[in-house]
C-alpha atoms as a PDB file:
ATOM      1  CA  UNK A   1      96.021  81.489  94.495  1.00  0.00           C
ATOM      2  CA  UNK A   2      94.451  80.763  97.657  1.00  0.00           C
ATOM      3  CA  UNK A   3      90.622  79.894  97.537  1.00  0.00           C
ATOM      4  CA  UNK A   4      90.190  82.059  94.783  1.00  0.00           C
ATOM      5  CA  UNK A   5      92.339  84.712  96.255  1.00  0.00           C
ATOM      6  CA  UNK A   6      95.705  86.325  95.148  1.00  0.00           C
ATOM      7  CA  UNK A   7      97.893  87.358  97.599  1.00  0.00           C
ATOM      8  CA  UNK A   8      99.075  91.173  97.792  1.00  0.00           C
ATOM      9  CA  UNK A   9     102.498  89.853  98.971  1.00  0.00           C
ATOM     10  CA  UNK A  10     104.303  86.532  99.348  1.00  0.00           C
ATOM     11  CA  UNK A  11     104.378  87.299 103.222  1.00  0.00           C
ATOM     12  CA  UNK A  12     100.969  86.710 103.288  1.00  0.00           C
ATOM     13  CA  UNK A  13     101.557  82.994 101.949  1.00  0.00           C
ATOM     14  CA  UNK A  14     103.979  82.884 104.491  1.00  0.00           C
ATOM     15  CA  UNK A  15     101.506  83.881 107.908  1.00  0.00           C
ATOM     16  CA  UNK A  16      98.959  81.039 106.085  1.00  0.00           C
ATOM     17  CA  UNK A  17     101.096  78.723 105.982  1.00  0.00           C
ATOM     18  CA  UNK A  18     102.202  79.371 109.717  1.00  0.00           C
ATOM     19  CA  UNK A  19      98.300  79.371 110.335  1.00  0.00           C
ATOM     20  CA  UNK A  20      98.686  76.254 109.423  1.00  0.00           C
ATOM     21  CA  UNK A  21     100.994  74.386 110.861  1.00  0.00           C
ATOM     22  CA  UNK A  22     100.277  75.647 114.515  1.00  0.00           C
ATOM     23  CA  UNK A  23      96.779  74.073 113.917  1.00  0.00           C
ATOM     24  CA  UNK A  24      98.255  70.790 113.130  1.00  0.00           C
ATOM     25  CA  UNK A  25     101.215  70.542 115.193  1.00  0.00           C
ATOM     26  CA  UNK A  26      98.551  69.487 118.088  1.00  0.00           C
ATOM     27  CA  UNK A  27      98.624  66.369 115.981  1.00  0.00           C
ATOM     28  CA  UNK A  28     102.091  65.690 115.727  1.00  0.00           C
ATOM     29  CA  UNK A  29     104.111  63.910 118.414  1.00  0.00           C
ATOM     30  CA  UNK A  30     105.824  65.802 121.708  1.00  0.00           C
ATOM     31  CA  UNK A  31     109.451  66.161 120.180  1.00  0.00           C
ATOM     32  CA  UNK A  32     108.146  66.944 116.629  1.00  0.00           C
ATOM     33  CA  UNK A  33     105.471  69.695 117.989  1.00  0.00           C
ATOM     34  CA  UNK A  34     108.594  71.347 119.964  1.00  0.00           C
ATOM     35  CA  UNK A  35     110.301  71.581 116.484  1.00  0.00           C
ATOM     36  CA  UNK A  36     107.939  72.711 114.712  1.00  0.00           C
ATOM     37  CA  UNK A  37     106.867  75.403 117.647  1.00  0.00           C
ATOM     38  CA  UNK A  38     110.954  76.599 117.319  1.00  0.00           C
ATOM     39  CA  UNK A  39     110.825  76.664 113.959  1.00  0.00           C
ATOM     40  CA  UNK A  40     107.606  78.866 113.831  1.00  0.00           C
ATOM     41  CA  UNK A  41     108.900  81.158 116.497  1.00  0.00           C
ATOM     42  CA  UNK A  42     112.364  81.662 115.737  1.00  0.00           C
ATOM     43  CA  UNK A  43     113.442  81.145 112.438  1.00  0.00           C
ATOM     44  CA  UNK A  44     110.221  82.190 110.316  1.00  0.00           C
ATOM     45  CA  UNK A  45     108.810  85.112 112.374  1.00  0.00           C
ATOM     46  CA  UNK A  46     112.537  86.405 112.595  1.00  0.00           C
ATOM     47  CA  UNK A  47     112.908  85.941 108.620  1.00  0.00           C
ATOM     48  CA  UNK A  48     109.583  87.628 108.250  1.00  0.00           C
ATOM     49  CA  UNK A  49     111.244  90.725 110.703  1.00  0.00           C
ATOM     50  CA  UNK A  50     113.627  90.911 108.422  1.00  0.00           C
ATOM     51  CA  UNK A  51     111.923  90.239 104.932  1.00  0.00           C
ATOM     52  CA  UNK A  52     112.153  93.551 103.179  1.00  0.00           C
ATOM     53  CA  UNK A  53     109.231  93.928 100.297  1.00  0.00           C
ATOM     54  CA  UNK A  54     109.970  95.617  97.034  1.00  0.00           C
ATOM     55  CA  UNK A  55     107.958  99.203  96.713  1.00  0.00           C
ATOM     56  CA  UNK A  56     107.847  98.248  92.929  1.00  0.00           C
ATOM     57  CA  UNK A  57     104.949  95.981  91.786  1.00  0.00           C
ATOM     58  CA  UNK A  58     106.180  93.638  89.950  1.00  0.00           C
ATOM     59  CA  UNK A  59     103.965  92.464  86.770  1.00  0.00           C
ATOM     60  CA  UNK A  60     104.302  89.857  83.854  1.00  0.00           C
ATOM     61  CA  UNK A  61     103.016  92.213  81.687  1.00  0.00           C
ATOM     62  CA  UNK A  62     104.858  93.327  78.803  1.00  0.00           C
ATOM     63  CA  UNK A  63     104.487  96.400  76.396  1.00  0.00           C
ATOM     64  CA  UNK A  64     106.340  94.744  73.205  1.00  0.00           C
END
């Protein structure tokens, strides 16, 4: 959970976490903040292209 909220799908964990670190990398030093901005752009945003989400909702819940 995230302040109180559950996510409808871990993508959304994902973009928040993104969210994140672009805010911060303006803290981080040159070489790291390039890093960080490939990583963001390539490699996550193309995973998340490509992430496929189940059509089945998933539960915990049990009938025994």
């Amino acid at each position: 959970m995230i302040e109180k909220h559950l996510p409808k799908a871990p993508t959304d964990v994902v973009y928040i976490a993104l969210s994140f670190m672009h805010k911060w990398s303006g803290l981080l030093r040159e070489e790291d903040r390039e890093r960080i901005t490939h990583l963001m752009k390539e490699d996550i945003m193309q995973w998340l292209k490509n992430c496929k989400t189940s059509a089945i909702r998933l539960s915990d819940v049990v009938e025994i």
